[in-house]
PDB file of N, CA and C in Angstrom:
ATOM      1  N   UNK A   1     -90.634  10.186  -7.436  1.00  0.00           N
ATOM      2  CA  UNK A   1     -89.221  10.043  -7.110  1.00  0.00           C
ATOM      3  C   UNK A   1     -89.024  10.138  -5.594  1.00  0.00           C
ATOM      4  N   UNK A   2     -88.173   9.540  -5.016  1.00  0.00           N
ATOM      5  CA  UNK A   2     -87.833   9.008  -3.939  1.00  0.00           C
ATOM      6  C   UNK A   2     -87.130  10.091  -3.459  1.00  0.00           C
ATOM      7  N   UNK A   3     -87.155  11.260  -2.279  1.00  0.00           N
ATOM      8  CA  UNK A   3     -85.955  12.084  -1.932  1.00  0.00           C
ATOM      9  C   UNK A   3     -85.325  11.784  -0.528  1.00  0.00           C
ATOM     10  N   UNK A   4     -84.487  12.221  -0.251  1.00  0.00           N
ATOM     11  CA  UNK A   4     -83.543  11.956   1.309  1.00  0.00           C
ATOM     12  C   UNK A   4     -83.411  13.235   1.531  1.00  0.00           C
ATOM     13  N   UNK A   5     -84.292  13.891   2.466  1.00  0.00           N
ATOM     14  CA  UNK A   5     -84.191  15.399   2.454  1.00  0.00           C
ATOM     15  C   UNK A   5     -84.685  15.654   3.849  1.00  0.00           C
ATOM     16  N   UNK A   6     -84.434  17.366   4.444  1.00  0.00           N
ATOM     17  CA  UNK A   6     -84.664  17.206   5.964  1.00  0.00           C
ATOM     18  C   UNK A   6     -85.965  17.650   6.410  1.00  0.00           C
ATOM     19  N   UNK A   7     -86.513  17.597   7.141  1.00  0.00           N
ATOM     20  CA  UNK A   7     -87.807  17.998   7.791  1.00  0.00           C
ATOM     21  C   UNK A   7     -88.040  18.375   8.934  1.00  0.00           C
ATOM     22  N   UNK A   8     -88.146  20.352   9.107  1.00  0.00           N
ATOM     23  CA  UNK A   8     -87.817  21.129   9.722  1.00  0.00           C
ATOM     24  C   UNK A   8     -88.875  20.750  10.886  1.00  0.00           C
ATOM     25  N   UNK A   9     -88.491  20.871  12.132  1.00  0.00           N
ATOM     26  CA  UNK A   9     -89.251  20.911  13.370  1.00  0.00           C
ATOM     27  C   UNK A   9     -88.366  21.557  14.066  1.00  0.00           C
ATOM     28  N   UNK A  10     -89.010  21.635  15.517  1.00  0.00           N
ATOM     29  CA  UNK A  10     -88.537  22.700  16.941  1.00  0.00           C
ATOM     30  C   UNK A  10     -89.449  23.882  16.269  1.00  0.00           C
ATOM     31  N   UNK A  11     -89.227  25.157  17.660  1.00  0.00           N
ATOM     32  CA  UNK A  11     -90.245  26.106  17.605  1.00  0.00           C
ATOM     33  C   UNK A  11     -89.489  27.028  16.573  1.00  0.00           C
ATOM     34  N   UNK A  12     -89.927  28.395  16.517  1.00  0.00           N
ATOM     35  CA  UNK A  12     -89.999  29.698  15.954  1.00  0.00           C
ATOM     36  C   UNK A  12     -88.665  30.308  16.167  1.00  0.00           C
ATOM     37  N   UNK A  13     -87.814  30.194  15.396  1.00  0.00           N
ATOM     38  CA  UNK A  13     -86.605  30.320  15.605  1.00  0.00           C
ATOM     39  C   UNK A  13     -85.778  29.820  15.939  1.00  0.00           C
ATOM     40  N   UNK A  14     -85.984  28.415  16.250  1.00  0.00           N
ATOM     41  CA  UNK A  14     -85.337  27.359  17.058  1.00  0.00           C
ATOM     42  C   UNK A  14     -85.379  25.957  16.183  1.00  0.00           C
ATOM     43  N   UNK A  15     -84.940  26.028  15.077  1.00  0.00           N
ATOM     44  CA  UNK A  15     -85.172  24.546  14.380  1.00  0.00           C
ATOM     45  C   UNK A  15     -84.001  23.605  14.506  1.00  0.00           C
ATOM     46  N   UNK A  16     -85.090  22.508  14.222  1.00  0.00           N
ATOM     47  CA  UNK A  16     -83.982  21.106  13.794  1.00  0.00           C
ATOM     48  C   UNK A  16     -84.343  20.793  13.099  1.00  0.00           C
ATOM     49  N   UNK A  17     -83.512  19.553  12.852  1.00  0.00           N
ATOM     50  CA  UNK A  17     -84.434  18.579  10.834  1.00  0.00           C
ATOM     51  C   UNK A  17     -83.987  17.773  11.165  1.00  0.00           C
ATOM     52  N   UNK A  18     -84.703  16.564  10.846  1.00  0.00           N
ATOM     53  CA  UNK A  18     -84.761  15.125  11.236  1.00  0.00           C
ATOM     54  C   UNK A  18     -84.570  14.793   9.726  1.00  0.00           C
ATOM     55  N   UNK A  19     -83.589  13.826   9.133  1.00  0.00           N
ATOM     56  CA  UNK A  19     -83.279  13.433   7.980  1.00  0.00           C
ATOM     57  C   UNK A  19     -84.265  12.636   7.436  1.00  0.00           C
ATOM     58  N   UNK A  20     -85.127  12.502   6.405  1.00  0.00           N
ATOM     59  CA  UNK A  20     -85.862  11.763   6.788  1.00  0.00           C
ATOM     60  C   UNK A  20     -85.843  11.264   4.790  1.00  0.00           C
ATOM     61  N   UNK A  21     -86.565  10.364   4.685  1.00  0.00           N
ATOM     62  CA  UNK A  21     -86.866   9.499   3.177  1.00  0.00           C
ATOM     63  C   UNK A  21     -87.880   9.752   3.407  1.00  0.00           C
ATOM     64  N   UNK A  22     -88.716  10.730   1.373  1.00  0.00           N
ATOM     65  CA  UNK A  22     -89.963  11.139   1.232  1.00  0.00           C
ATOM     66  C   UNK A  22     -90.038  11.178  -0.093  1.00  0.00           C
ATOM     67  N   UNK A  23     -91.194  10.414  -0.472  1.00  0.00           N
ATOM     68  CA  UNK A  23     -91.941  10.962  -1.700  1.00  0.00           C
ATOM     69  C   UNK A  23     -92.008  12.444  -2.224  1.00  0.00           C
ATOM     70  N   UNK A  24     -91.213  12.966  -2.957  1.00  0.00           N
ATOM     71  CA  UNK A  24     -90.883  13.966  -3.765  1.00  0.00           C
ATOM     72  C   UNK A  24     -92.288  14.941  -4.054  1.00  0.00           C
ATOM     73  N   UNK A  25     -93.404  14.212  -3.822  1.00  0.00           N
ATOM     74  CA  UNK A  25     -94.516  14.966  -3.766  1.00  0.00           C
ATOM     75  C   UNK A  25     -95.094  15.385  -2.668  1.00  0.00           C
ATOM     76  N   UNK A  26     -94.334  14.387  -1.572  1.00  0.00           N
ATOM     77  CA  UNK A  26     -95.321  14.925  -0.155  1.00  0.00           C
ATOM     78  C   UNK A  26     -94.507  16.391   0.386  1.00  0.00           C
ATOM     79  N   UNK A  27     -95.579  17.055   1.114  1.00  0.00           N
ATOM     80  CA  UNK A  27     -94.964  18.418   1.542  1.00  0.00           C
ATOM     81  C   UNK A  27     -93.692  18.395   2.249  1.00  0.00           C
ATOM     82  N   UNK A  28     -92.892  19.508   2.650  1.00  0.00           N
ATOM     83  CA  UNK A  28     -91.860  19.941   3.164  1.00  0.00           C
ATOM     84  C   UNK A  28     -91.997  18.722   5.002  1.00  0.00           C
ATOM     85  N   UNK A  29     -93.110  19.260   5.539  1.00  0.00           N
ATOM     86  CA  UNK A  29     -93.298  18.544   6.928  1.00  0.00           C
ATOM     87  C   UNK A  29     -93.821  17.580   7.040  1.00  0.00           C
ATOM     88  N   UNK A  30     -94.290  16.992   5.649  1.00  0.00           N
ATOM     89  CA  UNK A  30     -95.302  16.016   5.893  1.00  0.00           C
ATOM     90  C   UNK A  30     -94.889  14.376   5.578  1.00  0.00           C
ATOM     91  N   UNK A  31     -95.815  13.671   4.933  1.00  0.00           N
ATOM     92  CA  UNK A  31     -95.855  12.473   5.033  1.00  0.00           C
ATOM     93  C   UNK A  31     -94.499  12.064   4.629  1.00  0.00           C
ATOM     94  N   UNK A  32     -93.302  11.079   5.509  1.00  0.00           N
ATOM     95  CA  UNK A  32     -92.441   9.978   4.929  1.00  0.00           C
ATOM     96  C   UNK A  32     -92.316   9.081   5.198  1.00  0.00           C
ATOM     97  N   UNK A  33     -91.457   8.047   4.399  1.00  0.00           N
ATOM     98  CA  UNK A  33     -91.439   6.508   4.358  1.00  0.00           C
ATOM     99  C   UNK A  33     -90.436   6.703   5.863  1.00  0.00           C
ATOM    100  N   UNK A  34     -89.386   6.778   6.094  1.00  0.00           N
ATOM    101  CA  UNK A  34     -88.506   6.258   6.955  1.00  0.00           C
ATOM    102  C   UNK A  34     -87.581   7.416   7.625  1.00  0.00           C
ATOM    103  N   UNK A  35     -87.696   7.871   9.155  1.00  0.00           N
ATOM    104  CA  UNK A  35     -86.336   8.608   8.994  1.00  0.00           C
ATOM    105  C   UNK A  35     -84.946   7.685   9.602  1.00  0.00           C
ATOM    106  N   UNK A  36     -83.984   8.775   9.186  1.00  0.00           N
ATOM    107  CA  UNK A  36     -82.356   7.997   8.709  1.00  0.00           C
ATOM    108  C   UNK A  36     -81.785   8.765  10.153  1.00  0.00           C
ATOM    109  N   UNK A  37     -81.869   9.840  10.299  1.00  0.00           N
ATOM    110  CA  UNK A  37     -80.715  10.655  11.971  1.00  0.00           C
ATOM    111  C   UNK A  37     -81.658  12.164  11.528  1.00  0.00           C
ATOM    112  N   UNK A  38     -80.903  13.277  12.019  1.00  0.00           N
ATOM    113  CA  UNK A  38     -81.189  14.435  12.522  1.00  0.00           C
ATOM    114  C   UNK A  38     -79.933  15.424  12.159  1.00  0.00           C
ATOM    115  N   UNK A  39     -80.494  16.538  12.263  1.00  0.00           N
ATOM    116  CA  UNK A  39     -79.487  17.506  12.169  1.00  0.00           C
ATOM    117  C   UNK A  39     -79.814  18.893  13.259  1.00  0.00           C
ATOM    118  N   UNK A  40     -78.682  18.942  14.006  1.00  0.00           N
ATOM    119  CA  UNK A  40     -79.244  20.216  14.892  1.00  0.00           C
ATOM    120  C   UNK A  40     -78.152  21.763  14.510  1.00  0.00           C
ATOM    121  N   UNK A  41     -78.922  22.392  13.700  1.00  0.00           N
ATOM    122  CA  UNK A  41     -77.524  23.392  13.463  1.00  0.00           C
ATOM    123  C   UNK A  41     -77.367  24.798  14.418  1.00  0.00           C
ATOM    124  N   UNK A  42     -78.273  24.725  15.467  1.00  0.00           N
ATOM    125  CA  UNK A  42     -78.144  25.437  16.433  1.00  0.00           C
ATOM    126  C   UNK A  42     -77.182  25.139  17.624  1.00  0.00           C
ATOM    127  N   UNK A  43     -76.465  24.098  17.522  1.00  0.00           N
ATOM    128  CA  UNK A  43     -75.781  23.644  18.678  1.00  0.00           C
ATOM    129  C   UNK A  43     -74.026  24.329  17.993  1.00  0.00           C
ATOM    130  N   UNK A  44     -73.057  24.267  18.994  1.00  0.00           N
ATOM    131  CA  UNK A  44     -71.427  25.045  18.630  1.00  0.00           C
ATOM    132  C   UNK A  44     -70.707  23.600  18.800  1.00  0.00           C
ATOM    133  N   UNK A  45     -70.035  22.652  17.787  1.00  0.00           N
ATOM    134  CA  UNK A  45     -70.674  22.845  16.619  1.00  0.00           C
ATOM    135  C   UNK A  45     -71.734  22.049  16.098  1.00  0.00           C
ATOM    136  N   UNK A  46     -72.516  22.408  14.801  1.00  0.00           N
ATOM    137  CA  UNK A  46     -73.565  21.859  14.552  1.00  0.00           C
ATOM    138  C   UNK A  46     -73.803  20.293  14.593  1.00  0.00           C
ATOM    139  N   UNK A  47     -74.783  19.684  15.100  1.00  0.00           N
ATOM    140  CA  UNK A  47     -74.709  17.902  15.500  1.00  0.00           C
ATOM    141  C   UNK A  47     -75.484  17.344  14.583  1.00  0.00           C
ATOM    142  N   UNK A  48     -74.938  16.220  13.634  1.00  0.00           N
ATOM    143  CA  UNK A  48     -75.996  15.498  13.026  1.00  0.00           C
ATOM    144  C   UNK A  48     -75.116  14.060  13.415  1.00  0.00           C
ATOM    145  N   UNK A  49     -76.674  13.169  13.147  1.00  0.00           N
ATOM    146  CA  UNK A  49     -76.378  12.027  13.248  1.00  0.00           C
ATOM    147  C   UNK A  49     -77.327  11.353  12.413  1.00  0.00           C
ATOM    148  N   UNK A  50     -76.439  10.166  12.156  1.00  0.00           N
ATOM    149  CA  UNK A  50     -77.053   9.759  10.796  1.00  0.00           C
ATOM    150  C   UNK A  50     -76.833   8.241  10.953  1.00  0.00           C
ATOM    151  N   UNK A  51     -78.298   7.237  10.366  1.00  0.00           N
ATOM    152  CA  UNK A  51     -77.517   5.830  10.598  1.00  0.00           C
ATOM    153  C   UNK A  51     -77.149   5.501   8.477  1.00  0.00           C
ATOM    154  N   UNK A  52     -75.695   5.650   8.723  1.00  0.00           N
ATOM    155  CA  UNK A  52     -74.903   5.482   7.330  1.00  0.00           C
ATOM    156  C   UNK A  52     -75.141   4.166   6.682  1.00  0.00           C
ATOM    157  N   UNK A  53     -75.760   3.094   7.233  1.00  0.00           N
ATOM    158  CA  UNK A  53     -76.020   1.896   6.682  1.00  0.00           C
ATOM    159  C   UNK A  53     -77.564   2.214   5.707  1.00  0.00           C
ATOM    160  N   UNK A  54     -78.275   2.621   6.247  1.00  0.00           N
ATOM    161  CA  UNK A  54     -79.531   2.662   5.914  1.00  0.00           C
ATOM    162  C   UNK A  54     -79.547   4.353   4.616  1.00  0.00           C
ATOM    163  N   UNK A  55     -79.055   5.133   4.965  1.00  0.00           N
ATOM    164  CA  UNK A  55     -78.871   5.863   3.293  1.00  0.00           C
ATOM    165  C   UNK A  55     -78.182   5.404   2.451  1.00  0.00           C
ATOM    166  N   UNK A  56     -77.077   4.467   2.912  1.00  0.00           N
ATOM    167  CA  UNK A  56     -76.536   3.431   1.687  1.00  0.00           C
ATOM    168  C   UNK A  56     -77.230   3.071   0.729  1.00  0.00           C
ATOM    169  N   UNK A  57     -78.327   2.380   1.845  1.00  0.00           N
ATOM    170  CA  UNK A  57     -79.636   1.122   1.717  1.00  0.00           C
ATOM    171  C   UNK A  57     -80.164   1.754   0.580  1.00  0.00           C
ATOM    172  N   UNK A  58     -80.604   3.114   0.648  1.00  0.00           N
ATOM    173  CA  UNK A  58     -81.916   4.028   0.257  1.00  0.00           C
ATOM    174  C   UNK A  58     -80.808   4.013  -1.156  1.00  0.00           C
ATOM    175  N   UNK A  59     -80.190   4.787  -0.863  1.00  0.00           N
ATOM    176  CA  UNK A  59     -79.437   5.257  -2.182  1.00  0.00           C
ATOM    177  C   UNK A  59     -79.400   4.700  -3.291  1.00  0.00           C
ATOM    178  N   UNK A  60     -79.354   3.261  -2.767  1.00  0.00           N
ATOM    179  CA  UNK A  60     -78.734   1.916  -4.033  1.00  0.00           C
ATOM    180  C   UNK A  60     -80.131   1.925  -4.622  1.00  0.00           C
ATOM    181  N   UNK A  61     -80.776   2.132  -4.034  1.00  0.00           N
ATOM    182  CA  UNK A  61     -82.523   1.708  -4.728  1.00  0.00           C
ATOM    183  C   UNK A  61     -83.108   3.109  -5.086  1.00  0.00           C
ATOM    184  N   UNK A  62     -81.893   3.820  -5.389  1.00  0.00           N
ATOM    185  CA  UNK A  62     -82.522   4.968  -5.975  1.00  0.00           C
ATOM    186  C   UNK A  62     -82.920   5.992  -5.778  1.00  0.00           C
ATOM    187  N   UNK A  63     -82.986   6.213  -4.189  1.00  0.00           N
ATOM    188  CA  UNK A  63     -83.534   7.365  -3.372  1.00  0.00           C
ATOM    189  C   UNK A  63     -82.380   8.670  -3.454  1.00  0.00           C
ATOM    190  N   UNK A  64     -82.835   9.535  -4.057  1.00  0.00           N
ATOM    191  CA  UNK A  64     -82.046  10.963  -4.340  1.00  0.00           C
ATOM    192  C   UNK A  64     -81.692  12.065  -3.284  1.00  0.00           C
ATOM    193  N   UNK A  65     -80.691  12.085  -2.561  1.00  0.00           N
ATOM    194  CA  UNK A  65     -80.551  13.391  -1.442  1.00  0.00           C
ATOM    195  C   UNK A  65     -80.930  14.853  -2.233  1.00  0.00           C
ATOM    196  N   UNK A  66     -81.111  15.768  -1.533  1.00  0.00           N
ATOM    197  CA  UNK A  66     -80.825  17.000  -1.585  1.00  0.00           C
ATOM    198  C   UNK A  66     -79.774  18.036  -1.353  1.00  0.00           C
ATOM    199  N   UNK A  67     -79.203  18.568  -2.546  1.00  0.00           N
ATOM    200  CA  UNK A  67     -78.189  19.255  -1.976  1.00  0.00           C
ATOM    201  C   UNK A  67     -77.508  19.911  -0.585  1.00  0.00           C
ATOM    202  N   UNK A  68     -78.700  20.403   0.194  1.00  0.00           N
ATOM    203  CA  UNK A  68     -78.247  19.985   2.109  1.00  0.00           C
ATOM    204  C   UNK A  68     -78.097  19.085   2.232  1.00  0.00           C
ATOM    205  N   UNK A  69     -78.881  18.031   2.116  1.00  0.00           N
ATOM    206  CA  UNK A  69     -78.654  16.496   2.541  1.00  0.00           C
ATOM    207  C   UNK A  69     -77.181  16.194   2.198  1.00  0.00           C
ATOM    208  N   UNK A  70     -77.116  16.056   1.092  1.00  0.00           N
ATOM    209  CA  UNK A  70     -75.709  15.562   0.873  1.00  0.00           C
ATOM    210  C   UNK A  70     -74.429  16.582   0.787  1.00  0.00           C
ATOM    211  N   UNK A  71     -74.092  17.534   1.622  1.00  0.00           N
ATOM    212  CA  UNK A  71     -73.516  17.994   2.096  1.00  0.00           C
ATOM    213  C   UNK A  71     -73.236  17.710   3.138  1.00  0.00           C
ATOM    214  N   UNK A  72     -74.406  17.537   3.707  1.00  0.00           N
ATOM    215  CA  UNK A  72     -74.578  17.025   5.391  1.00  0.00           C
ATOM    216  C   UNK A  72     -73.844  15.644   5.628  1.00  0.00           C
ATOM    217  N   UNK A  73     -73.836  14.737   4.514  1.00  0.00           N
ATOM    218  CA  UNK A  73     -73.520  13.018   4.363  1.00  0.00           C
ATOM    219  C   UNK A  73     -71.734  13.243   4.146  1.00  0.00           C
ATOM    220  N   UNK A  74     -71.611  14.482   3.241  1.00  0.00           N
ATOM    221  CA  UNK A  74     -69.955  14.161   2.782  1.00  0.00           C
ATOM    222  C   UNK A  74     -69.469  14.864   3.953  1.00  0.00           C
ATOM    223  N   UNK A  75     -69.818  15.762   4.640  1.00  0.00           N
ATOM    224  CA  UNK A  75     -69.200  16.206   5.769  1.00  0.00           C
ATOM    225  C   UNK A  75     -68.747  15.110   6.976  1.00  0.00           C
ATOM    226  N   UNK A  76     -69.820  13.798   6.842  1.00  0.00           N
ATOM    227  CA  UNK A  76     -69.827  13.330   8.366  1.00  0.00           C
ATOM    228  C   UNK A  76     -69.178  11.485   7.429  1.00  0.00           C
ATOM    229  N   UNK A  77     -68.641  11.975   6.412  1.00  0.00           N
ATOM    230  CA  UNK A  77     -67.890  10.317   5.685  1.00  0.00           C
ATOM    231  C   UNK A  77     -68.854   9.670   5.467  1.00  0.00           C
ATOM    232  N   UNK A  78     -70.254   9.734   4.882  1.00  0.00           N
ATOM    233  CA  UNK A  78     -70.848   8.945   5.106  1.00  0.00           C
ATOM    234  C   UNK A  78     -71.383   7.926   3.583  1.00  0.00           C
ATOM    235  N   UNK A  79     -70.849   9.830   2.745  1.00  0.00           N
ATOM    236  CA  UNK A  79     -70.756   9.155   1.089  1.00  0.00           C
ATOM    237  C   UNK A  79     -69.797   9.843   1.012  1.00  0.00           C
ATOM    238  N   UNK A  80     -68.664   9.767  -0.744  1.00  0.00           N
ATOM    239  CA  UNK A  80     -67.727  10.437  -1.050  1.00  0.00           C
ATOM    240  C   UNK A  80     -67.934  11.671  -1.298  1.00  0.00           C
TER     241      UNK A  80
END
C-alpha cells in the first residue's frame, strides 16, 4: 500500500519532515517514490508547503495519507 506520510530529518532536537510518497513497507527514513513539500514545526508559526496538484495526483491512484499528513493537507485547503 501506497502511504503520503512525513520523513523526519534536521538534527537532535531540531526536526523537519519532508512530505514525502512511500511504500507502506519501507522504513520511517527510508526509501520513497516521490516527495510532495515539507513541514517545519519549529518555526512561529509552523511552515508547510505542499505542491497540492501532485497529492491530488497520488490520492486518485490510491495513495493513503497519514493521520498527520492529512491534518497537515486540511489545514493548508489542500483536501476537504
Amino acid at each position: 500500500m501506497v502511504k503520503i506520510r512525513l520523513r523526519r530529518m534536521g538534527a537532535k532536537k531540531a526536526p523537519f519532515y519532508r512530505i514525502v510518497v512511500a511504500d507502506s513497507r519501507y522504513p520511517r527514513d527510508g526509501r520513497f517514490i516521490e516527495e510532495l513539500g515539507y513541514y517545519d514545526p519549529m518555526t512561529e508559526p509552523a511552515t508547510v508547503k505542499v505542491d497540492g496538484d501532485k497529492v491530488k495526483e497520488w490520492m486518485a491512484n490510491g495513495a493513503q495519507p497519514t493521520d498527520t499528513v492529512k491534518s497537515l493537507l486540511k489545514k493548508n485547503g489542500v483536501i476537504d
